[in-house]
Structure formats: structure tokens, C-alpha cells
C-alpha atoms as a PDB file:
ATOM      1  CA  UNK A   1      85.918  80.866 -72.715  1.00  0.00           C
ATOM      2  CA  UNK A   2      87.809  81.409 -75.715  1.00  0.00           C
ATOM      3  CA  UNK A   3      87.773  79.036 -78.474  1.00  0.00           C
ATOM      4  CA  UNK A   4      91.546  77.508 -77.988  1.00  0.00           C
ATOM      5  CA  UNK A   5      90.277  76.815 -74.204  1.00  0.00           C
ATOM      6  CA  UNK A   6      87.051  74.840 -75.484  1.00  0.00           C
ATOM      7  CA  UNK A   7      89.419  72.856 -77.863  1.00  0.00           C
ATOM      8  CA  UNK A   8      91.792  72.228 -75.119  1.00  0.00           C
ATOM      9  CA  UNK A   9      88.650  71.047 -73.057  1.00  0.00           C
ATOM     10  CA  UNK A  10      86.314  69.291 -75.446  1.00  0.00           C
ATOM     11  CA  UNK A  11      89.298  68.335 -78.590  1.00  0.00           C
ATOM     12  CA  UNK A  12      87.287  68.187 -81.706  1.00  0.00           C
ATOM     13  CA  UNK A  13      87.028  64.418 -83.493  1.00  0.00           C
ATOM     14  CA  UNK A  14      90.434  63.417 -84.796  1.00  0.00           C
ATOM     15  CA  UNK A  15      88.947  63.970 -88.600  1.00  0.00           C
ATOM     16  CA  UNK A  16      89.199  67.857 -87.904  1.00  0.00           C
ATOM     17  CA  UNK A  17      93.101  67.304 -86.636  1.00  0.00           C
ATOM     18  CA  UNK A  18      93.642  66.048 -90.436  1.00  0.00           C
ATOM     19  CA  UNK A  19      96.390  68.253 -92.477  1.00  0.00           C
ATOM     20  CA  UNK A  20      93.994  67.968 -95.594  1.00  0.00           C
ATOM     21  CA  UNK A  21      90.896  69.771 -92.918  1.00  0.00           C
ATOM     22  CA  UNK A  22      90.834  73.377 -93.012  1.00  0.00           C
ATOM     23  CA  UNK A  23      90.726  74.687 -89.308  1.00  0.00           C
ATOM     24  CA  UNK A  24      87.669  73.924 -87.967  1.00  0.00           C
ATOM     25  CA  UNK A  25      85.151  76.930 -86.556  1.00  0.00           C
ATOM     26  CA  UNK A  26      83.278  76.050 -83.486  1.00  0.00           C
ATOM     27  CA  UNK A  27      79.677  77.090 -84.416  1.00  0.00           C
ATOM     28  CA  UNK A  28      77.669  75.966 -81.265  1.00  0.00           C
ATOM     29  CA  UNK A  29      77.887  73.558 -77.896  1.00  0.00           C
ATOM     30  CA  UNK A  30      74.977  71.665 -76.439  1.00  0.00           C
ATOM     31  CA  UNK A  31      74.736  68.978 -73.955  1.00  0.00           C
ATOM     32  CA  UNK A  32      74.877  66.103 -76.661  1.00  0.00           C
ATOM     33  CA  UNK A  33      77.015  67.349 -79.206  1.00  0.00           C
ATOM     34  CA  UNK A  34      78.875  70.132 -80.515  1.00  0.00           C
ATOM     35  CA  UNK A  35      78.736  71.411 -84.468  1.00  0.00           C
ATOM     36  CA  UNK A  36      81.774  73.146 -86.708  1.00  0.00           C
ATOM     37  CA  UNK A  37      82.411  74.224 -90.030  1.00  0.00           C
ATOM     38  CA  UNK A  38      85.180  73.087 -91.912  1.00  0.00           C
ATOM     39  CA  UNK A  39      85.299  71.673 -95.614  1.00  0.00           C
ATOM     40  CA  UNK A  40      84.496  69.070 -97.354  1.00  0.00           C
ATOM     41  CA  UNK A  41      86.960  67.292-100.077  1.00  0.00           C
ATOM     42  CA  UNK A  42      88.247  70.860-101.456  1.00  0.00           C
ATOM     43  CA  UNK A  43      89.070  74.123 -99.451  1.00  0.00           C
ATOM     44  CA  UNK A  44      86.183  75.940-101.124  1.00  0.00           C
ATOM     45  CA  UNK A  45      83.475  73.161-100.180  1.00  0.00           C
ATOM     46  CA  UNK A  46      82.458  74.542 -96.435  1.00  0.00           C
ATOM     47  CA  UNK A  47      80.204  71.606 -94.470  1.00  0.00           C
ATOM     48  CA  UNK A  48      79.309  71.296 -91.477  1.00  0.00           C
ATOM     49  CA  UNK A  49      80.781  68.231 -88.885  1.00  0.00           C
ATOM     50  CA  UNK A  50      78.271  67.295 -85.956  1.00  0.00           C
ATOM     51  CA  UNK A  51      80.023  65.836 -83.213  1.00  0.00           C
ATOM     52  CA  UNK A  52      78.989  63.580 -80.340  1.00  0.00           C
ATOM     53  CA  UNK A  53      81.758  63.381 -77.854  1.00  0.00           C
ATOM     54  CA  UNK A  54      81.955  60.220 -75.089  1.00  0.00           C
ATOM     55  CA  UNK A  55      80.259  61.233 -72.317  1.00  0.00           C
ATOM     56  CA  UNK A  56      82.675  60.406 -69.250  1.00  0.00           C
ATOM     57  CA  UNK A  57      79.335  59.474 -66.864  1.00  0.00           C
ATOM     58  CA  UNK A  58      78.312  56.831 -69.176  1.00  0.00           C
ATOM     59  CA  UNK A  59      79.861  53.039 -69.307  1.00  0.00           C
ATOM     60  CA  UNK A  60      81.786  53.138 -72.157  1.00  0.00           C
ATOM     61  CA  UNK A  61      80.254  50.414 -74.095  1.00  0.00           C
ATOM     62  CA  UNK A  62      77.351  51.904 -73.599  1.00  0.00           C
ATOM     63  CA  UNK A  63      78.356  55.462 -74.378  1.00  0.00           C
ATOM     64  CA  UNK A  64      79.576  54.152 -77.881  1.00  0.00           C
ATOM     65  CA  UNK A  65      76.442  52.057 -78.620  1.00  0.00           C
ATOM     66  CA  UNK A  66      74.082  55.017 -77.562  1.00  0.00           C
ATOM     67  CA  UNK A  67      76.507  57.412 -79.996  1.00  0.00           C
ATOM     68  CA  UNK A  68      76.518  54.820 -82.605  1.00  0.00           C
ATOM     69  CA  UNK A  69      73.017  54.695 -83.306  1.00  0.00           C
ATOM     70  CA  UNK A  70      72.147  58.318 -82.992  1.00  0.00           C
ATOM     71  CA  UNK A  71      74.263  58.996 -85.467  1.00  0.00           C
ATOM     72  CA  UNK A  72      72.951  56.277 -87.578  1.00  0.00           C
ATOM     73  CA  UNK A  73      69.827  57.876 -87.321  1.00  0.00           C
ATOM     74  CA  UNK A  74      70.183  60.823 -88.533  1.00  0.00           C
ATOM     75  CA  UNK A  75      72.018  60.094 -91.181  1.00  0.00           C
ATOM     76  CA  UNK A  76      69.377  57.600 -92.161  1.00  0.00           C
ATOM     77  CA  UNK A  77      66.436  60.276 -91.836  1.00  0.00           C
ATOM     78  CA  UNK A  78      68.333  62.895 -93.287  1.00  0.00           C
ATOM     79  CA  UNK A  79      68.948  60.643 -96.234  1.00  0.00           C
ATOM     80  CA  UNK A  80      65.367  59.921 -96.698  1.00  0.00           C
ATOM     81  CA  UNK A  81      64.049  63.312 -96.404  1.00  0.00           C
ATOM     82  CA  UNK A  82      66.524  64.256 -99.424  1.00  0.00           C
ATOM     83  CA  UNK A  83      65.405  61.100-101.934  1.00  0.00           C
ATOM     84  CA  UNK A  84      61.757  62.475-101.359  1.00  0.00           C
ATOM     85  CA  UNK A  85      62.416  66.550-101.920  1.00  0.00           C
ATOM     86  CA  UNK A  86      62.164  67.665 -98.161  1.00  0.00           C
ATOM     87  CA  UNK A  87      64.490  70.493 -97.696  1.00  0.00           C
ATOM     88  CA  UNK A  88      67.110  69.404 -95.470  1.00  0.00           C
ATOM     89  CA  UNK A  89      71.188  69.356 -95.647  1.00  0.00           C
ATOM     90  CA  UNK A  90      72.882  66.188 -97.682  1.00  0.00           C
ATOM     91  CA  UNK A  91      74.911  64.016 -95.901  1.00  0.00           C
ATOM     92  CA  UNK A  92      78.807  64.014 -96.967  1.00  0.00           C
ATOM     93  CA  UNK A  93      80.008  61.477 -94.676  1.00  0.00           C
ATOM     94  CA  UNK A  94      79.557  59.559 -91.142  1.00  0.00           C
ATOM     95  CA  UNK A  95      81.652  57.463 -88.780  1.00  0.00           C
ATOM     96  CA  UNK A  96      79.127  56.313 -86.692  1.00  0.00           C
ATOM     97  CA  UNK A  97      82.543  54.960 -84.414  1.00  0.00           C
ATOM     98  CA  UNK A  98      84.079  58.444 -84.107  1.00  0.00           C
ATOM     99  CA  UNK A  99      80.503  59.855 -83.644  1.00  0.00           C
ATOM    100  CA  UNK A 100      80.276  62.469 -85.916  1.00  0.00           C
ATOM    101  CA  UNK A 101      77.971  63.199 -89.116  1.00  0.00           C
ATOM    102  CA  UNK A 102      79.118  65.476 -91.889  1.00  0.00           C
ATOM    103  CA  UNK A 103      76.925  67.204 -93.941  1.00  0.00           C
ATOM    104  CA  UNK A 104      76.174  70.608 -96.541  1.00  0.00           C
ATOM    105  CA  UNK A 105      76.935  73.776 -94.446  1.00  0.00           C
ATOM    106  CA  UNK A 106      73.554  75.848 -95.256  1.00  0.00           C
ATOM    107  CA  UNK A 107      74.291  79.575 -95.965  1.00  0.00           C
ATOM    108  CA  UNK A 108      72.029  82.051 -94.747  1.00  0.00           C
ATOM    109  CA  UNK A 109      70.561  83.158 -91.342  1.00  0.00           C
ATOM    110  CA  UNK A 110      68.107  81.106 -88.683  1.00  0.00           C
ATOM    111  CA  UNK A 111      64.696  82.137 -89.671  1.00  0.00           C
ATOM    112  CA  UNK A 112      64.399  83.419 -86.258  1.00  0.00           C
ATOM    113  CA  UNK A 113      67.134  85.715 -86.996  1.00  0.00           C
ATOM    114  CA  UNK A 114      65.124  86.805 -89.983  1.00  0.00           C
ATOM    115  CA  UNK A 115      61.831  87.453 -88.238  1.00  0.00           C
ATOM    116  CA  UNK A 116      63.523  88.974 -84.942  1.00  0.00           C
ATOM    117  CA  UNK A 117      65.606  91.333 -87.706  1.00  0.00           C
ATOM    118  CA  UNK A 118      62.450  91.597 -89.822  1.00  0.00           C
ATOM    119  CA  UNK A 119      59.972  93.109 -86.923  1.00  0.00           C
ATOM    120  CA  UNK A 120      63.026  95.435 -85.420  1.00  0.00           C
ATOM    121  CA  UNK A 121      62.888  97.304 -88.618  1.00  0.00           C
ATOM    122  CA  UNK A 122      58.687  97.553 -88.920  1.00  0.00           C
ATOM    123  CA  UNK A 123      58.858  99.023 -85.253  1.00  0.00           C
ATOM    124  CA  UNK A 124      61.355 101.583 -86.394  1.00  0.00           C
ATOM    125  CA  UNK A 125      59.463 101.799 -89.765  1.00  0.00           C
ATOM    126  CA  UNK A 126      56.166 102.206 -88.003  1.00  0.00           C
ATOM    127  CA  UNK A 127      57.485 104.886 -85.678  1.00  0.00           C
ATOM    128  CA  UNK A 128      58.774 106.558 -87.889  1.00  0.00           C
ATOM    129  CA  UNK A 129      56.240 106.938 -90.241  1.00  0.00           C
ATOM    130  CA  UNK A 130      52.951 106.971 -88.082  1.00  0.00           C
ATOM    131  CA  UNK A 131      50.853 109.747 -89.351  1.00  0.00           C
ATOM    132  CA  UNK A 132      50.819 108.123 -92.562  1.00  0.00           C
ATOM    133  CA  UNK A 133      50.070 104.868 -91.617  1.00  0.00           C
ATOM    134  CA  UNK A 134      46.831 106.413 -89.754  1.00  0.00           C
ATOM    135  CA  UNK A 135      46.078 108.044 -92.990  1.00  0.00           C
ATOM    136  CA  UNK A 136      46.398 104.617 -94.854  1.00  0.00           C
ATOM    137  CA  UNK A 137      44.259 102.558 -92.522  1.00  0.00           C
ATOM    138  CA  UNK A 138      44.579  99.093 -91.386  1.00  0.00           C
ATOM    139  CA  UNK A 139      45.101  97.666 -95.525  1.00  0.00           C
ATOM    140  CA  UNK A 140      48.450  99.353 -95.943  1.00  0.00           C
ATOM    141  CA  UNK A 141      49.454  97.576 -92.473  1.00  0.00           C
ATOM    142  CA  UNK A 142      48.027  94.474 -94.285  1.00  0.00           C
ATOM    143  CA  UNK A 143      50.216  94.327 -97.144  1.00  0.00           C
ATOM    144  CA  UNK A 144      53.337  95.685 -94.970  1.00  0.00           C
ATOM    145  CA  UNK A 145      52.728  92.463 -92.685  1.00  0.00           C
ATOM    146  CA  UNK A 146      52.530  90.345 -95.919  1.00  0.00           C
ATOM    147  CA  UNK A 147      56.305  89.010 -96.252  1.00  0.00           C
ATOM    148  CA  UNK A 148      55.973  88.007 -92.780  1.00  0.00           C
ATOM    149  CA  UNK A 149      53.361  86.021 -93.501  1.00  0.00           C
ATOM    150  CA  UNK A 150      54.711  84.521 -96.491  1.00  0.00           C
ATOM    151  CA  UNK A 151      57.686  83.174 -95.249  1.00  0.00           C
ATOM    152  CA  UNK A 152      55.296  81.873 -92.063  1.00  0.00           C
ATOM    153  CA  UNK A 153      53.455  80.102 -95.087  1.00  0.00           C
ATOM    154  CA  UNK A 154      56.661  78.445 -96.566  1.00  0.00           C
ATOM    155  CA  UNK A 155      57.328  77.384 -93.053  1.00  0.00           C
ATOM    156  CA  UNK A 156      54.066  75.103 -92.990  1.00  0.00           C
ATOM    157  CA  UNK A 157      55.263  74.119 -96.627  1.00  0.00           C
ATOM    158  CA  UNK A 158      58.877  72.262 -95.280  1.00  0.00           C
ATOM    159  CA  UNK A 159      57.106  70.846 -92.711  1.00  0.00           C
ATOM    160  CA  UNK A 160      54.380  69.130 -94.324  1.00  0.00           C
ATOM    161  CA  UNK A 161      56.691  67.886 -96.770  1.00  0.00           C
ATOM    162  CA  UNK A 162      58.664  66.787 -93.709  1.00  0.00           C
ATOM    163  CA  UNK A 163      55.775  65.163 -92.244  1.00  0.00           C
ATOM    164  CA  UNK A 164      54.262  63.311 -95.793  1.00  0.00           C
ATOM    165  CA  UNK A 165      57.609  61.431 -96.111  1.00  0.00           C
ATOM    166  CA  UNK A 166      57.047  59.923 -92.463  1.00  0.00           C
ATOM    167  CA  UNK A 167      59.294  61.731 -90.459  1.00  0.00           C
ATOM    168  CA  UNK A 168      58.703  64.023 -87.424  1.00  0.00           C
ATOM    169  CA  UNK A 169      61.198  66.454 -86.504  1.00  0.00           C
ATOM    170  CA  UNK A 170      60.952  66.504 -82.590  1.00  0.00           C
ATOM    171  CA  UNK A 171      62.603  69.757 -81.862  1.00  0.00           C
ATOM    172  CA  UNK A 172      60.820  72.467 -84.274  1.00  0.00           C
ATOM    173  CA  UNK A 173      61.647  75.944 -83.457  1.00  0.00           C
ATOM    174  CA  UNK A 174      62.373  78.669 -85.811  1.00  0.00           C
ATOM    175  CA  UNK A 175      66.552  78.222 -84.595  1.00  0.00           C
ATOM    176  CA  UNK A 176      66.007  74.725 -86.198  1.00  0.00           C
ATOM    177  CA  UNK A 177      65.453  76.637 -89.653  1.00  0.00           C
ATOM    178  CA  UNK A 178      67.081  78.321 -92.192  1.00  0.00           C
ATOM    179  CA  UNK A 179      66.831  80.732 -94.891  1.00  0.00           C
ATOM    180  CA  UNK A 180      68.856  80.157 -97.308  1.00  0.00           C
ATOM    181  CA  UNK A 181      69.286  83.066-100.642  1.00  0.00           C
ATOM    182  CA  UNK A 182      68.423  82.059-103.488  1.00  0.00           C
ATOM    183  CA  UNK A 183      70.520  82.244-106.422  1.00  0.00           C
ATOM    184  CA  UNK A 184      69.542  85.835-108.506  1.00  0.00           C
ATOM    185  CA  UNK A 185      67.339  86.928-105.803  1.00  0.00           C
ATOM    186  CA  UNK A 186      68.618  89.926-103.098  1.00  0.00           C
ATOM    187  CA  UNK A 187      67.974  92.940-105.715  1.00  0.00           C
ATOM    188  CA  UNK A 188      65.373  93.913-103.649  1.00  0.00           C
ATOM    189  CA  UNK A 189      65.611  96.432-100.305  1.00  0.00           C
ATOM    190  CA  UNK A 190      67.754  95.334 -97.886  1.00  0.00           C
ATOM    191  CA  UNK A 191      64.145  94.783 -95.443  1.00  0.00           C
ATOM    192  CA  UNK A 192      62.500  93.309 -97.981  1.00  0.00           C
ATOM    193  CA  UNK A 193      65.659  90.922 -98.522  1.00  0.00           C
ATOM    194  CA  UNK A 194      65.339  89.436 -94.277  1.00  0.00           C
ATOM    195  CA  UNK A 195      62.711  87.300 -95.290  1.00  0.00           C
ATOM    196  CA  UNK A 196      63.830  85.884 -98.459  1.00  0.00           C
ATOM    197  CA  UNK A 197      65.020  82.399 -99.378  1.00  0.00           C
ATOM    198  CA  UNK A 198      64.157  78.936 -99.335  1.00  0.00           C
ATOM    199  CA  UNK A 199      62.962  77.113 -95.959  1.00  0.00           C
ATOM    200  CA  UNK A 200      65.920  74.579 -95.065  1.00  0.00           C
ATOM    201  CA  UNK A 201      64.912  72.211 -91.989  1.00  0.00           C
ATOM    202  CA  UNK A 202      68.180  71.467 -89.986  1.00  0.00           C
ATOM    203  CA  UNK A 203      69.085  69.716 -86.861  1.00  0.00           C
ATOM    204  CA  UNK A 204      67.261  66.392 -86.845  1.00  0.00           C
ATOM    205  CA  UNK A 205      69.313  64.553 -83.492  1.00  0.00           C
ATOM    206  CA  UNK A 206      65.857  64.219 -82.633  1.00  0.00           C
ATOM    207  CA  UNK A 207      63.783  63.174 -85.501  1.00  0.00           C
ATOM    208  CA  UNK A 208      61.588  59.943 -85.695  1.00  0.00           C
ATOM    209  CA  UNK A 209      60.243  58.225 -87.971  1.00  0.00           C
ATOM    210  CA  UNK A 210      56.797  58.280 -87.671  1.00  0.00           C
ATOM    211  CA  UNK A 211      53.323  58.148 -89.068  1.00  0.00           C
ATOM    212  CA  UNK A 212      51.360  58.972 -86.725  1.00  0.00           C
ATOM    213  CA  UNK A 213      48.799  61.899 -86.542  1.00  0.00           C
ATOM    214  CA  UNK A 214      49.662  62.130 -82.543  1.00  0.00           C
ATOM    215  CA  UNK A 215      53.374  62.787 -83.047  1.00  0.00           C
ATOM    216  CA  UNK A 216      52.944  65.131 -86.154  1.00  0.00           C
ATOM    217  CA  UNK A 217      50.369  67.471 -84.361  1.00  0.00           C
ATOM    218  CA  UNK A 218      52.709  67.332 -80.956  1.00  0.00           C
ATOM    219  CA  UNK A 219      55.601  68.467 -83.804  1.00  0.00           C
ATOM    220  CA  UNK A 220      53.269  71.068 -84.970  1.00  0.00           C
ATOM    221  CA  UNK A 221      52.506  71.997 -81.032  1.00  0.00           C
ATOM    222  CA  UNK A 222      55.868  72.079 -80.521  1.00  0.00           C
ATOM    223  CA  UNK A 223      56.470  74.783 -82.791  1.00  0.00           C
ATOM    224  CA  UNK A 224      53.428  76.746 -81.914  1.00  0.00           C
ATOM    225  CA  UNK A 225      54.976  77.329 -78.434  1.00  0.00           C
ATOM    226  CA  UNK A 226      58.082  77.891 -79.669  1.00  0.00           C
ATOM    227  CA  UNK A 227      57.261  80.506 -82.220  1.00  0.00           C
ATOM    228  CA  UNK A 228      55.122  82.134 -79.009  1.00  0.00           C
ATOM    229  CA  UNK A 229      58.157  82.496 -76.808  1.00  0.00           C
ATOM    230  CA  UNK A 230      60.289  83.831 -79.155  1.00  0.00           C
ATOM    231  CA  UNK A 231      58.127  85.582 -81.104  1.00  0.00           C
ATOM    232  CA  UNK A 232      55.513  87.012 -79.054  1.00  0.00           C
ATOM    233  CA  UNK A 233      54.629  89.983 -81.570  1.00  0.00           C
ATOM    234  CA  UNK A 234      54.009  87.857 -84.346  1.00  0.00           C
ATOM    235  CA  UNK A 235      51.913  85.147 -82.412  1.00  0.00           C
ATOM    236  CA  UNK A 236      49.135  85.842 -84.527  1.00  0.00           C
ATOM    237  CA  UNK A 237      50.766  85.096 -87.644  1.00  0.00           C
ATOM    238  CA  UNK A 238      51.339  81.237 -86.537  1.00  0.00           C
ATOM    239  CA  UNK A 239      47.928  80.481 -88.337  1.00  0.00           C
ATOM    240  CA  UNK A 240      49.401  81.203 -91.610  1.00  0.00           C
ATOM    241  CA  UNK A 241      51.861  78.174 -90.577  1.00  0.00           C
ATOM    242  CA  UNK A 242      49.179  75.620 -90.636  1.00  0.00           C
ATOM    243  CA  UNK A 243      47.663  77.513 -94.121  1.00  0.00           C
ATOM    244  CA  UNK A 244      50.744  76.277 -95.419  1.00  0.00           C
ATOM    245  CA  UNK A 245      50.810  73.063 -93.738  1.00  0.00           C
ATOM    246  CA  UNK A 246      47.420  72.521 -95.177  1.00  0.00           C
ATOM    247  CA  UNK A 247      48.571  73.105 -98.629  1.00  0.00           C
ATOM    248  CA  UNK A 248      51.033  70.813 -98.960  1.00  0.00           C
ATOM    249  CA  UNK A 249      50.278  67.468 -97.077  1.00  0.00           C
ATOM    250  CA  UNK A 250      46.970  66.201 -98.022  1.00  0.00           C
ATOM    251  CA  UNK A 251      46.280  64.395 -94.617  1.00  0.00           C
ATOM    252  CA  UNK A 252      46.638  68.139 -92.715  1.00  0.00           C
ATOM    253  CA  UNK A 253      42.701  67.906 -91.480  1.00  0.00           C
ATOM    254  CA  UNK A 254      43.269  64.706 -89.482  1.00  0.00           C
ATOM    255  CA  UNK A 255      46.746  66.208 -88.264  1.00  0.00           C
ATOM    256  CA  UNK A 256      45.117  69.323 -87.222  1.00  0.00           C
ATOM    257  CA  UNK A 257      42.044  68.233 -85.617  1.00  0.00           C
ATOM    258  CA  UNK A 258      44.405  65.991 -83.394  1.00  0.00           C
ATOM    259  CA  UNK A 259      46.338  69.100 -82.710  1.00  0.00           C
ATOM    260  CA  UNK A 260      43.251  70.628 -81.110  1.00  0.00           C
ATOM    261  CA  UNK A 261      43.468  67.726 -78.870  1.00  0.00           C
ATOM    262  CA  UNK A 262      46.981  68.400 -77.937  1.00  0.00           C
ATOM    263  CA  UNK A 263      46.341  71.645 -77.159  1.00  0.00           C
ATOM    264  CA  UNK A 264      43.707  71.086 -74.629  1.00  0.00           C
ATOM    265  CA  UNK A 265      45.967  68.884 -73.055  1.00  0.00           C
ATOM    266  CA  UNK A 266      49.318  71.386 -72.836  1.00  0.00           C
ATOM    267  CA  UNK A 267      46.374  74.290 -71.409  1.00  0.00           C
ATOM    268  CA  UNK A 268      45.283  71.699 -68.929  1.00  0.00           C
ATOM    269  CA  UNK A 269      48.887  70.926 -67.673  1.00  0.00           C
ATOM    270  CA  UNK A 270      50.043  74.400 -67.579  1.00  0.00           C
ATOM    271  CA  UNK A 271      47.138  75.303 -65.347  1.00  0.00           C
ATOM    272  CA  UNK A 272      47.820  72.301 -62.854  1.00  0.00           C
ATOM    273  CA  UNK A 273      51.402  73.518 -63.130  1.00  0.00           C
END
């Protein structure tokens, strides 16, 4: 479906039909909302609108009150996470009526796109030059894998800075983050450039506040099995995820230990199916 026929299906919130909005770009469609990028103010300040449109199989009233406070929401935890340094987009502006939340367009790539782009090139590397990795031995493969693990690292970072301000994401996956250049960095190769940049948490429509060492090791959890589905070859490297957890929210032990717990729970339900 081409994007003039989603438009004509789902129209975009009346804000984007504005002569002062540049043309809005649909980025991505899910069940609850939609997200575009437009600007913000000036023509040369891009941002990114989230959208909830009614849903036609919900009462009305309903639908709106539902909309209303979702967007409240996330607006509200976004704001938080921003007063106490968690990297996360800034809000611009919400109509919690109109349903839609506009906030600082991230540039960059998904760190899953980074990874996914990051391990494509080692195979190719790997193939192509393995006699001399058997020469080198396993501590040339070590340092090769270190960027990987690095940015795993700054990955447990963002989220224990996520999770010391009280707030639990409820939808980690390595989609839900981005990698975004920083400023006189790139002079590097262009695979040692993949991994780069800082760790920006996005998409919080299902974020909590919360304090609790349950929900922050069933966040963690939730990542762990994300990160194993879509990145099966680097499921090893999720340990370096909690090293960095560890490092930056001092109450990591008792999050962990719970984690174990959660664990033994998801093995026990996948084998009863």
C-alpha cells in the first residue's frame, strides 16, 4: 500500500494538515498508533509526531479517555527521564485531545540495525580472512568482538539509568534503541563506525513507573529474549548487558538476583507450553 493510500485510509492528526507543517513522512504503523517525521517550529527542526488514532471498536468516550491518558503518560515519563539525565527524546508538544505526542526526531540507526549490520561484515571479514585468524588464535577474535561488546555495555548503562529514576520501560528490544553519532566522531572505518554513538531509549507507550525489583528484572528479561531472537549469534554477549547494568545503578544485585527468579519461571512456562 502506497503511502497516499495509508493517508487516504488512516488521515494523519489535523496538526500535520497545517500549511506551516512540512509534509509529513510515515515512518511506521502499529496496532495503537502510527509515528511520522515532520518539523518542529522551523523547516530545519525534524521531530517526530506519535499518533493515536480513535479506534472505531471502542465507545467513543471511552476511546478518547483511554487515548487521553496514554498520551499523558508518556509525556509525563518521558519528561522525567530527561530532568534526571536518562537518554531519551524531549518532548516538543502534546494534545492529549487530538492524541498525539511530539517529540526530538533521533538521528541515527536502531541498534539492532547496527549489530545485524555489524556481524554481516565479521562473517564476511572472518571468511575472508581465515587462515590468519587461525594463526592469531582465539585473542585476536577477542579484541575483534570488543566493539560489540562495548556498545552491549552502554546498553546496560541507559537502562540502569532508566531504571534508578523509577521508570521501567516495558517493551525493551534492541528496535526500541538508538544510536545516535556523536558530534566529531565517524573518522574511523566505516565497520568500526556501525557501532558508534550514544544509547538513546525510545518508544515508551508502554513505560511504568515503577520501583520495583520484580518489574525491573521482568524489563531486563524482556530484553534478554529479545536480544536472543534477533540476535541469536551474539547471545553470548547479553552478559556484558547486565556488566553495564551493574555499573551504573547501585541496586543491580537485588535486580539481578530477582531476575534469576524470573527466569526460572519463563523456562518453566515454555516447557509446559
Amino acid at each position: 500500500m502506497s503511502q497516499q493510500e495509508q493517508e487516504h485510509q488512516f488521515p494523519p492528526p489535523k496538526v500535520l494538515t497545517y500549511p506551516s507543517a512540512t509534509s509529513p513522512l510515515l515512518i511506521t504503523q502499529g496496532a495503537e498508533g502510527r509515528l511520522y517525521k515532520t518539523t518542529y517550529l522551523l523547516p530545519t527542526l525534524p521531530c517526530a509526531l506519535k499518533y493515536r488514532p480513535p479506534k472505531p471498536y471502542r465507545h467513543p468516550t471511552l476511546d478518547a479517555r483511554l487515548t487521553r491518558a496514554r498520551i499523558l503518560a508518556e509525556a509525563r515519563v518521558l519528561a522525567r527521564c530527561r530532568r534526571d539525565g536518562v537518554p531519551v527524546p524531549a518532548v516538543y508538544a502534546v494534545d492529549e485531545g487530538a492524541g498525539w505526542l511530539m517529540m526530538e526526531w533521533i538521528e541515527g540507526v536502531p541498534v539492532r540495525v547496527g549489530i545485524n549490520a555489524w556481524l554481516g561484515e565479521r562473517v564476511e571479514r572472518e571468511e575472508e580472512d581465515g587462515e590468519q585468524q587461525q594463526q592469531h588464535g582465539s585473542g585476536k577474535v577477542g579484541e575483534d568482538q570488543e566493539p560489540l561488546a562495548d556498545v552491549m555495555r552502554r546498553v546496560g548503562a541507559a537502562v540502569g539509568k532508566l531504571h534508578k529514576t523509577g521508570i521501567v520501560h516495558g517493551d525493551l528490544t534492541t528496535s526500541n534503541m538508538m544510536l545516535r553519532p556523536r558530534e566529531g566522531h565517524g573518522q574511523g572505518s566505516e565497520r568500526e563506525s556501525l557501532l558508534e554513538g550514544e544509547i538513546v531509549l525510545i518508544d515508551f507507550g508502554l513505560a511504568t513507573q515503577s520501583a520495583h525489583e520484580e518489574d525491573r528484572a521482568v524489563d531486563l528479561y524482556v530484553l534478554e529474549r529479545a536480544f536472543g531472537s534477533t540476535h541469536p549469534r551474539a547471545e553470548s554477549f547479553f552478559d556484558e548487558v547486565l556488566a553495564g547494568y551493574r555499573e551504573s545503578f547501585k541496586h543491580a544485585p537485588q535486580v539481578l538476583k530477582k531476575l534469576e527468579d524470573v527466569r526460572m519461571r519463563g523456562r518453566k512456562r515454555s516447557m509446559l507450553g
